[in-house]
C-alpha atoms as a PDB file:
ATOM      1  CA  UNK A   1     -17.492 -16.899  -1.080  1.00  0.00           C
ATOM      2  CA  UNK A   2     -18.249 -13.918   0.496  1.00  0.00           C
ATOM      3  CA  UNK A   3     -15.193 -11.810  -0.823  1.00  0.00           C
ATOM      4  CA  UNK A   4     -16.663 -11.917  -4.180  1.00  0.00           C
ATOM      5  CA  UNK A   5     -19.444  -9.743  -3.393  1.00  0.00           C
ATOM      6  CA  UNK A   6     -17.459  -7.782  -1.107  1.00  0.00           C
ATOM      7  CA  UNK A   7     -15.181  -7.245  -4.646  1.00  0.00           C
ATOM      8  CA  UNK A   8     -18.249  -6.522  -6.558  1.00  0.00           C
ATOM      9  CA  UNK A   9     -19.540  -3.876  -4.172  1.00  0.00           C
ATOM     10  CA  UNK A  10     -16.067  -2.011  -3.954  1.00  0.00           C
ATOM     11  CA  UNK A  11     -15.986  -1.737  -7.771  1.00  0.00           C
ATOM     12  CA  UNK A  12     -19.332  -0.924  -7.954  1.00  0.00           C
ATOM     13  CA  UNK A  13     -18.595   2.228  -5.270  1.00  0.00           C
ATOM     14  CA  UNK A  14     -15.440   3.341  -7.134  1.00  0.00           C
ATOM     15  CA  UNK A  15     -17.506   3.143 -10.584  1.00  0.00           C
ATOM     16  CA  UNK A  16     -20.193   5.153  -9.043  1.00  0.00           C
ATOM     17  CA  UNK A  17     -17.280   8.220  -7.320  1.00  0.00           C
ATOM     18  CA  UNK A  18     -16.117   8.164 -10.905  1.00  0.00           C
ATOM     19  CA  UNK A  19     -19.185   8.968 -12.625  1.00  0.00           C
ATOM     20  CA  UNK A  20     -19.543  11.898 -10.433  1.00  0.00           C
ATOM     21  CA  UNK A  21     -16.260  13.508 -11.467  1.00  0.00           C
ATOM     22  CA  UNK A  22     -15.843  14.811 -15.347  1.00  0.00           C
ATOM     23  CA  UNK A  23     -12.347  15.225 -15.631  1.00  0.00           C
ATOM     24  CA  UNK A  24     -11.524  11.038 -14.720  1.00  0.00           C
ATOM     25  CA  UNK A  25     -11.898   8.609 -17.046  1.00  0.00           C
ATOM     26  CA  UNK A  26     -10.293   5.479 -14.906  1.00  0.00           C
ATOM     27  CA  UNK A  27      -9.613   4.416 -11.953  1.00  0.00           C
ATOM     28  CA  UNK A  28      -5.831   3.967 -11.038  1.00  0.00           C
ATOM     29  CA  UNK A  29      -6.173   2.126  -7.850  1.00  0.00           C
ATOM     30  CA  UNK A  30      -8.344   1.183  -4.729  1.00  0.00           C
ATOM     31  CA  UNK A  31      -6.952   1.413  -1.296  1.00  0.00           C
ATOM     32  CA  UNK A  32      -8.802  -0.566   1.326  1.00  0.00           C
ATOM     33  CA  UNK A  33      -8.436  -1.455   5.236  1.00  0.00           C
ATOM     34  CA  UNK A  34      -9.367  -4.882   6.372  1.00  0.00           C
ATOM     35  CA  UNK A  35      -9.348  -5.928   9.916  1.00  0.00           C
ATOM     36  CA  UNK A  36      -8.501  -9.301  10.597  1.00  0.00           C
ATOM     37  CA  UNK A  37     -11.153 -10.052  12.887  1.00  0.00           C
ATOM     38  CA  UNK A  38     -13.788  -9.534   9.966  1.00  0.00           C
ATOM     39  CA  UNK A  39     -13.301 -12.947   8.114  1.00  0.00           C
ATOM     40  CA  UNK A  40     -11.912 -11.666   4.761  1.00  0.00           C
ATOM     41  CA  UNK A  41      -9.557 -14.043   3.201  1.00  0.00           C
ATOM     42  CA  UNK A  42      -7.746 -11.362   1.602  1.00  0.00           C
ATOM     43  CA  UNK A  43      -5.958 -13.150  -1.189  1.00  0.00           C
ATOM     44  CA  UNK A  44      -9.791 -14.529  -2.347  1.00  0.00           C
ATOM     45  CA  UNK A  45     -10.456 -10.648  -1.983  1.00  0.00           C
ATOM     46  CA  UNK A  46      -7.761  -9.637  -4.324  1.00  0.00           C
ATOM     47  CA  UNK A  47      -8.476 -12.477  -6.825  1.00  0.00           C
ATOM     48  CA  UNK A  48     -12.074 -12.304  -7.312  1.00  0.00           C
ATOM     49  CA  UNK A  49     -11.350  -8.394  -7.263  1.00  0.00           C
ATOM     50  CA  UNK A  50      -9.647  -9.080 -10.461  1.00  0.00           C
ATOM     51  CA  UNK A  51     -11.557 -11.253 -12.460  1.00  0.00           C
ATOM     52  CA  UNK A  52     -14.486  -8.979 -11.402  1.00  0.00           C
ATOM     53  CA  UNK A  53     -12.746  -6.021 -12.707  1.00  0.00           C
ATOM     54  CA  UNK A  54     -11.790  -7.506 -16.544  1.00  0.00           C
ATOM     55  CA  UNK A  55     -15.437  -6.754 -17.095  1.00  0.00           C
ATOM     56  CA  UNK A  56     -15.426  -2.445 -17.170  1.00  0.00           C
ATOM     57  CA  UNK A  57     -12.550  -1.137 -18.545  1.00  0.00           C
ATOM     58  CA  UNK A  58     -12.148   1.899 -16.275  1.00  0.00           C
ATOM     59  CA  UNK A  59     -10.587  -0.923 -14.187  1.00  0.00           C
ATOM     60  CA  UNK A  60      -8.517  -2.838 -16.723  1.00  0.00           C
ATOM     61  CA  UNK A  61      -5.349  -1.267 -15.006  1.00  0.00           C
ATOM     62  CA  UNK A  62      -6.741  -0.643 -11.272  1.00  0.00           C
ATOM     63  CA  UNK A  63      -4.509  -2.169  -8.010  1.00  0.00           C
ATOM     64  CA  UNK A  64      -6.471  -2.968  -4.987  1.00  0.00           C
ATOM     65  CA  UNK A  65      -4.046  -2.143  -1.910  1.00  0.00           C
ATOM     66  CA  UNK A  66      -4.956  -4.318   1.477  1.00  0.00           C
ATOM     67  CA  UNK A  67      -4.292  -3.247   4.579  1.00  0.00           C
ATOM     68  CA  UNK A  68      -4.464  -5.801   7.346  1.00  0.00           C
ATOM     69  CA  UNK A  69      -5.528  -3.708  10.667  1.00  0.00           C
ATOM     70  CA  UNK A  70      -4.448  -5.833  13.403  1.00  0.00           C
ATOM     71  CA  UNK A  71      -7.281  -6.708  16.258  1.00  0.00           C
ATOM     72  CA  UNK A  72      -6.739  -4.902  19.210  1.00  0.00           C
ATOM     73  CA  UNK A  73      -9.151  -5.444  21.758  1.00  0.00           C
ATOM     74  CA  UNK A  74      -9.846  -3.295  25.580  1.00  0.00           C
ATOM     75  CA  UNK A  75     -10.183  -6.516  28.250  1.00  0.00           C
ATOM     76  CA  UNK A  76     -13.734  -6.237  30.061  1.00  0.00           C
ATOM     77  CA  UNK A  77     -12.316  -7.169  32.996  1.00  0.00           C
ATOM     78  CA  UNK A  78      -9.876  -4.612  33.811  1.00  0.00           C
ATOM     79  CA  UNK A  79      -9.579  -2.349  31.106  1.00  0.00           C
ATOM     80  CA  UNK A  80      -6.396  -3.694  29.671  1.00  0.00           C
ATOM     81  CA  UNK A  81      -5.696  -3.299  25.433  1.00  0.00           C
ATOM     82  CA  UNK A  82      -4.133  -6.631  24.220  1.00  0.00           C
ATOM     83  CA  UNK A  83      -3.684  -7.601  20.498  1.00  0.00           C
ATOM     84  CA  UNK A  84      -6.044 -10.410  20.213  1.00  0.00           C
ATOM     85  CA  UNK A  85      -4.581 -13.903  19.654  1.00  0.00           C
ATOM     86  CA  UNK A  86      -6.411 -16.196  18.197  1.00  0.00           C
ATOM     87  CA  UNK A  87      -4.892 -19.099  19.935  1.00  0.00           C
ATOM     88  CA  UNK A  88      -5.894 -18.365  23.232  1.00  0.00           C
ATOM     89  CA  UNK A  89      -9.763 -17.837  22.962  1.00  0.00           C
ATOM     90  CA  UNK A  90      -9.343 -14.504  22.639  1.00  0.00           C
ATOM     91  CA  UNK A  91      -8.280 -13.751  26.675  1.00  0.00           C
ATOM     92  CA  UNK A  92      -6.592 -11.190  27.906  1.00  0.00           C
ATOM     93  CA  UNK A  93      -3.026 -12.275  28.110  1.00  0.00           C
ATOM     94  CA  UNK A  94      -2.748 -10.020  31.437  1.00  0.00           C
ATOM     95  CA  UNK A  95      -5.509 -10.896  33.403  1.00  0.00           C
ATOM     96  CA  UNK A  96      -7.515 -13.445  31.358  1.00  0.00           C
ATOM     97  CA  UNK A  97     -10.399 -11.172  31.036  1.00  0.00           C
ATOM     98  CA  UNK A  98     -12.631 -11.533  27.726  1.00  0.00           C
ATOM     99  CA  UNK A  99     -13.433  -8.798  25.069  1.00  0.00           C
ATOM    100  CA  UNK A 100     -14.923  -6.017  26.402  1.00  0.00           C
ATOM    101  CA  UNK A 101     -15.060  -3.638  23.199  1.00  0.00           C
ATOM    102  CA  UNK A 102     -12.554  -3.876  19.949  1.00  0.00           C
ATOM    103  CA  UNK A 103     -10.146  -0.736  19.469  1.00  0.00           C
ATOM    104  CA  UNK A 104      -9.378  -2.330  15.706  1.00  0.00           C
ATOM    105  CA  UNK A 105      -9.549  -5.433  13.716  1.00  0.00           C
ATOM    106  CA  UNK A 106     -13.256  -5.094  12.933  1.00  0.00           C
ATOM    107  CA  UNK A 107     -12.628  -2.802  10.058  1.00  0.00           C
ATOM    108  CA  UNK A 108     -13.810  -2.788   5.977  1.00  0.00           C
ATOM    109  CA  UNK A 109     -13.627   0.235   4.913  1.00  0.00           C
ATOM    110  CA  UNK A 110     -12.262   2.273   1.093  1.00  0.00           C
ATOM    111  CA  UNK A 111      -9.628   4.894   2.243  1.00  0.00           C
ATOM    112  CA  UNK A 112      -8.686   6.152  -0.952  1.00  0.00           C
ATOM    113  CA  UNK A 113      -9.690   5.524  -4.809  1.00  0.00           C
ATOM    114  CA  UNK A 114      -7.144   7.009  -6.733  1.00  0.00           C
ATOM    115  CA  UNK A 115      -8.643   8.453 -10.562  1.00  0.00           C
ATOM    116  CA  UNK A 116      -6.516   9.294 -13.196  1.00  0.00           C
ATOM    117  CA  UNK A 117      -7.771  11.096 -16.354  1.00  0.00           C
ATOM    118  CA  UNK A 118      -6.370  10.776 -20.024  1.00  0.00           C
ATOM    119  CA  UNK A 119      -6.614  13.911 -22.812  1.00  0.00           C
ATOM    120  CA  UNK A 120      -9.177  12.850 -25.367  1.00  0.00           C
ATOM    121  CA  UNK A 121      -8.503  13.663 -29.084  1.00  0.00           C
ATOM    122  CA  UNK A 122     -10.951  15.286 -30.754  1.00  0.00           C
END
């Protein structure tokens, strides 16, 4: 399962941008783009995202927010951008052509880690 250590390494980034920064002390939530031609199940992504992130409590309250980018491909035969369909081997539904380059779909990335801090009594 694949999406656990893509959970791990997500946490382990946003642990790491919060160490850098004095005044946060948590991390509020974790916004992330997925394409769905990368082969993330992204309900096993959110799950193992949260039983990974029970174990440091800068997380105890985080929300991971998936987007889905939809795959959107450029034909190679004539230059035509189709969403891709799964169900038809991936043709262009225009002219049939196969996948020359993607425009989206292919994406993992963190967009935006959101850090909250609390006022510490002395």
């Amino acid at each position: 399962m694949h999406e656990a250590k893509i959970a791990s390494l997500i946490l382990e980034k946003a642990s790491n941008k919060l160490s850098l920064l004095a005044y946060a002390n948590e991390v509020k939530s974790i916004q992330l783009a997925v394409g769905k031609f990368r082969n993330i199940d992204t309900e096993s992504l959110s799950f193992a995202f949260d039983a990974l992130k029970s174990e440091n409590r800068i997380f105890e309250r985080t929300t991971l927010i998936i987007d889905e980018i939809e795959a959107v491909a450029i034909c190679q035969k004539n230059g035509h951008s189709y969403s891709i369909d799964f169900t038809s081997g991936f043709a262009c539904p225009i002219c049939g052509g196969g996948i020359g380059r993607f425009e989206s779909g292919q994406e993992l990335e963190i967009r935006k880690i959101q850090l909250t801090s609390e006022e510490k009594n002395a």
